[in-house]
C-alpha atoms as a PDB file:
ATOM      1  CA  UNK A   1     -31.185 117.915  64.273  1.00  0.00           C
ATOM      2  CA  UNK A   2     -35.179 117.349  65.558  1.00  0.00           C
ATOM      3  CA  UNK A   3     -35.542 114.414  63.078  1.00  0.00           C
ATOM      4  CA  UNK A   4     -33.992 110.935  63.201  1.00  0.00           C
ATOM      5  CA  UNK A   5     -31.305 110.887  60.771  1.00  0.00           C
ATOM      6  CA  UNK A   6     -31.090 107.145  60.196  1.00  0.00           C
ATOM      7  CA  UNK A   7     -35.071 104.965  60.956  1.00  0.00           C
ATOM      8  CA  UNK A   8     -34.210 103.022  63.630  1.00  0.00           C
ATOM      9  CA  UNK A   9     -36.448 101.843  65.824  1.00  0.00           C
ATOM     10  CA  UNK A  10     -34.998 101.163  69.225  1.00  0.00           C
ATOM     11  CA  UNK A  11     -37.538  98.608  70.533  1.00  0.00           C
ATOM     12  CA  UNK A  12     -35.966  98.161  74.253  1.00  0.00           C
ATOM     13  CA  UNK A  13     -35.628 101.968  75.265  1.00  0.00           C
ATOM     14  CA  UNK A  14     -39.133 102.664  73.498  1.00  0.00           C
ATOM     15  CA  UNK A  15     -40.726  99.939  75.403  1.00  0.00           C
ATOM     16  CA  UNK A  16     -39.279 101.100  78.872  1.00  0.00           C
ATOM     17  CA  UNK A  17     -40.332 104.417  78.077  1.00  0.00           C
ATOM     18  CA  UNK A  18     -44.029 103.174  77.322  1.00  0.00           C
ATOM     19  CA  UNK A  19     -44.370 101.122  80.483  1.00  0.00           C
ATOM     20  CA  UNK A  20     -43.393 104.371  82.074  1.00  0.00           C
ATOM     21  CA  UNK A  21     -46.258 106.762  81.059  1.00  0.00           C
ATOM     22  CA  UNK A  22     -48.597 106.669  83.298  1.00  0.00           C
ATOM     23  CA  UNK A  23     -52.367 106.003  82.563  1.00  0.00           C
ATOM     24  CA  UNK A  24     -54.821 108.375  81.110  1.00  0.00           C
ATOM     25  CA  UNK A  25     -56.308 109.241  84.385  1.00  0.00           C
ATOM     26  CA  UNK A  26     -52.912 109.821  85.727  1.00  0.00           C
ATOM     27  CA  UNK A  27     -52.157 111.980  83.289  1.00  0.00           C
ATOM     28  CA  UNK A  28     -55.507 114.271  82.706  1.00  0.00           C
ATOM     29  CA  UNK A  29     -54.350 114.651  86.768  1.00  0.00           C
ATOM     30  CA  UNK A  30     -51.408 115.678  85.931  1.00  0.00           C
ATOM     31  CA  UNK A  31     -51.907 118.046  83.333  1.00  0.00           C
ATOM     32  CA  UNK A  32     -54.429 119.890  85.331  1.00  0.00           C
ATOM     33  CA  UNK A  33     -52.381 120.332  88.101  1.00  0.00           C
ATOM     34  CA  UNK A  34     -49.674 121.774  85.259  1.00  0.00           C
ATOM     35  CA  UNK A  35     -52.409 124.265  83.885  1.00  0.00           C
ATOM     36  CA  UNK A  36     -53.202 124.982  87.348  1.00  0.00           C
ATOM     37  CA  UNK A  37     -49.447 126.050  88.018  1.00  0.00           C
ATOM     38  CA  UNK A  38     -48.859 127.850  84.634  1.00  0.00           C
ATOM     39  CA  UNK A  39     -51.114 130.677  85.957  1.00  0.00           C
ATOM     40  CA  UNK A  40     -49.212 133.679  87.707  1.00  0.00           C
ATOM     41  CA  UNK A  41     -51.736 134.893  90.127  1.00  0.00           C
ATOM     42  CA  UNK A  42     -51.870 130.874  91.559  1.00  0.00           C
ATOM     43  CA  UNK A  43     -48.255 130.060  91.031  1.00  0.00           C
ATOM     44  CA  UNK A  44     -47.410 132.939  93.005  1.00  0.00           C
ATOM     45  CA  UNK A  45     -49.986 131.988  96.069  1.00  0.00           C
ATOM     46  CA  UNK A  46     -48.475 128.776  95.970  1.00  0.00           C
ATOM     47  CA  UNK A  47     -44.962 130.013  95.754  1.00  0.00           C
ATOM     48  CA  UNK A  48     -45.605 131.828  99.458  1.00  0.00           C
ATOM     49  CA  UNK A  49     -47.517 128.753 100.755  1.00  0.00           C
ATOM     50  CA  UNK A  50     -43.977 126.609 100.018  1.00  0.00           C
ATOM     51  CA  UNK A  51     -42.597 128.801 102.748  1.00  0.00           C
ATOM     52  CA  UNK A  52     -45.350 128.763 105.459  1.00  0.00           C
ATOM     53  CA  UNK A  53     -49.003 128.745 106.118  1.00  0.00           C
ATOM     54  CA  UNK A  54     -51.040 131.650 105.554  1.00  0.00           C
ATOM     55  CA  UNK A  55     -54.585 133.435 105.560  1.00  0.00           C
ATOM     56  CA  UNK A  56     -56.842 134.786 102.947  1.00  0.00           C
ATOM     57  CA  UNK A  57     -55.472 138.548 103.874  1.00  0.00           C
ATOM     58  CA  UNK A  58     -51.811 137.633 104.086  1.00  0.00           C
ATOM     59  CA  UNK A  59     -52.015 135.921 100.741  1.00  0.00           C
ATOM     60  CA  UNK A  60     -53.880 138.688  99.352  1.00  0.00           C
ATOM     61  CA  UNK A  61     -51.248 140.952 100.497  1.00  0.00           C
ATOM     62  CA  UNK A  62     -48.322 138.840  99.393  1.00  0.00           C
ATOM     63  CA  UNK A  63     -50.190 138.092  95.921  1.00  0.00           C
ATOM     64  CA  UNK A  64     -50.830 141.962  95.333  1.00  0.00           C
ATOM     65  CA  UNK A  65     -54.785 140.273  94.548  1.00  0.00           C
ATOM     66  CA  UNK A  66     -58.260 141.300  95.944  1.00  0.00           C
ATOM     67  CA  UNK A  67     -59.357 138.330  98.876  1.00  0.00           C
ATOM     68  CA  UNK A  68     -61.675 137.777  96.543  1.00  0.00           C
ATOM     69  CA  UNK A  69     -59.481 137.031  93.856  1.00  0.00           C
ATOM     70  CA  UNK A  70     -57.163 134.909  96.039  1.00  0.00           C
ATOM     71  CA  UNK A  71     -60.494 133.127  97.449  1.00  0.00           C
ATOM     72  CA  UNK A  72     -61.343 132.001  93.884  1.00  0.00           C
ATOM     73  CA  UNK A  73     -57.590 130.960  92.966  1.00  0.00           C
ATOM     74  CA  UNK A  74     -57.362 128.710  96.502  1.00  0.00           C
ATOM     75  CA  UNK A  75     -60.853 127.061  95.427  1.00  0.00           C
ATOM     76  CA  UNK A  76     -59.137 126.108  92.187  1.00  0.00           C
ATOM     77  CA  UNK A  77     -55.910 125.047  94.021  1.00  0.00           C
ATOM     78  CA  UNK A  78     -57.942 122.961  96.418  1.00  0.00           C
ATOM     79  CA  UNK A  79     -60.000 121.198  94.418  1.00  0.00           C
ATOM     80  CA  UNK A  80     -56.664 119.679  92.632  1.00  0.00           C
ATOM     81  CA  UNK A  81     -55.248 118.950  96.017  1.00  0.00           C
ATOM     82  CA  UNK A  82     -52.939 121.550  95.892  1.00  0.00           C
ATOM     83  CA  UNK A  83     -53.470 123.153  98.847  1.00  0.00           C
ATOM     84  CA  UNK A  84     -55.636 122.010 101.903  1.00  0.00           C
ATOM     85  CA  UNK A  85     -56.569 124.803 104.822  1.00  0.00           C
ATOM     86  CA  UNK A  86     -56.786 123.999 108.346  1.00  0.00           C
ATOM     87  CA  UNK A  87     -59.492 126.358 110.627  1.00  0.00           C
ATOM     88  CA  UNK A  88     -58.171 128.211 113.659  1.00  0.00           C
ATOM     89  CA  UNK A  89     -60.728 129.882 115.330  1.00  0.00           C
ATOM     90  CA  UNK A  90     -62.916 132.261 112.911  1.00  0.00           C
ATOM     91  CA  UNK A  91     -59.447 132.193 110.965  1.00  0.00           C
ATOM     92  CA  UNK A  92     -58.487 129.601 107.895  1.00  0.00           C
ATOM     93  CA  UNK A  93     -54.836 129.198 107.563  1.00  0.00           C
ATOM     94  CA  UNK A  94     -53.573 127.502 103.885  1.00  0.00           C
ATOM     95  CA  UNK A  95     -50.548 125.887 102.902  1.00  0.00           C
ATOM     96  CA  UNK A  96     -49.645 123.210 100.324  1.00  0.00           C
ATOM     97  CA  UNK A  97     -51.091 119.779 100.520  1.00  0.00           C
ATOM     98  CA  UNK A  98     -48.281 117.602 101.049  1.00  0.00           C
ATOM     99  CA  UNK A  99     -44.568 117.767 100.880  1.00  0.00           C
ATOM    100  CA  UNK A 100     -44.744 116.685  96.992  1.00  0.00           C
ATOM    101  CA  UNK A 101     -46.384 119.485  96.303  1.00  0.00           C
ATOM    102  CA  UNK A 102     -43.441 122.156  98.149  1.00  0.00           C
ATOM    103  CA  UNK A 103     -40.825 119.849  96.121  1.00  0.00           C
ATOM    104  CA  UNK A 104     -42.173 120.272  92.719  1.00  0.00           C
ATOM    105  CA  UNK A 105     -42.568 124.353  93.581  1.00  0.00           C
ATOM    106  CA  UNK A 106     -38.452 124.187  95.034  1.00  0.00           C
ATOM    107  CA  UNK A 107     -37.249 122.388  92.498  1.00  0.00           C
ATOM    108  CA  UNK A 108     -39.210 124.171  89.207  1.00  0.00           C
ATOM    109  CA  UNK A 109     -37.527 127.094  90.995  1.00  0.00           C
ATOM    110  CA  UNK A 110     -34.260 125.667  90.812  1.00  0.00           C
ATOM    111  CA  UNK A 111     -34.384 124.078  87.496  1.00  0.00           C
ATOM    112  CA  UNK A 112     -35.150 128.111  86.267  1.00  0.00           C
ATOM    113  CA  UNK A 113     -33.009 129.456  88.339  1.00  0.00           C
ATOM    114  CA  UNK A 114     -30.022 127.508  87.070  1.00  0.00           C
END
């Protein structure tokens, strides 16, 4: 059922669907962001962030992870633009980056949930 039954190549849908990959550097991005996300420990950090912003302690609470354990995941999640941190006082608050970010979390939920 995997394999083609009949060789056909179907030149029109293959070349719409190879003007629609994105380029290499697009796609290493991508993927790392992915691999970021397949871990539990950050997919659940990032799963609380979708609902509000949050400190080192609360995240370490909701994550069930030492704050030092939580500090290392955010690093990661930062430096792929994940999540971005604003400073309140001697306080740093986290949440996701952008809005792109909270819809790929909602709707990977969704899709699994379904």
């Amino acid at each position: 059922m995997d394999q083609c039954q009949e060789k056909v190549l179907h030149q029109e849908q293959v070349a719409h669907a190879m003007e629609n990959i994105p380029d290499s550097d697009t796609l290493r991005s991508l993927t790392d962001i992915f691999k970021a996300l397949s871990d539990p420990s950050r997919l659940k950090i990032v799963t609380a962030l979708a609902t509000c912003e949050l400190c080192v302690c609360d995240l370490a609470a909701v994550s069930g992870s030492s704050e030092s354990a939580v500090s290392h995941q955010l690093r990661i999640l930062r430096n792929l633009k994940i999540v971005s941190y604003r400073r309140e006082g001697k306080i740093v608050f986290y949440r996701l980056d952008d809005d792109h970010v909270k819809s790929l979390i909602k709707q990977s939920i969704q899709h699994v949930q379904e």
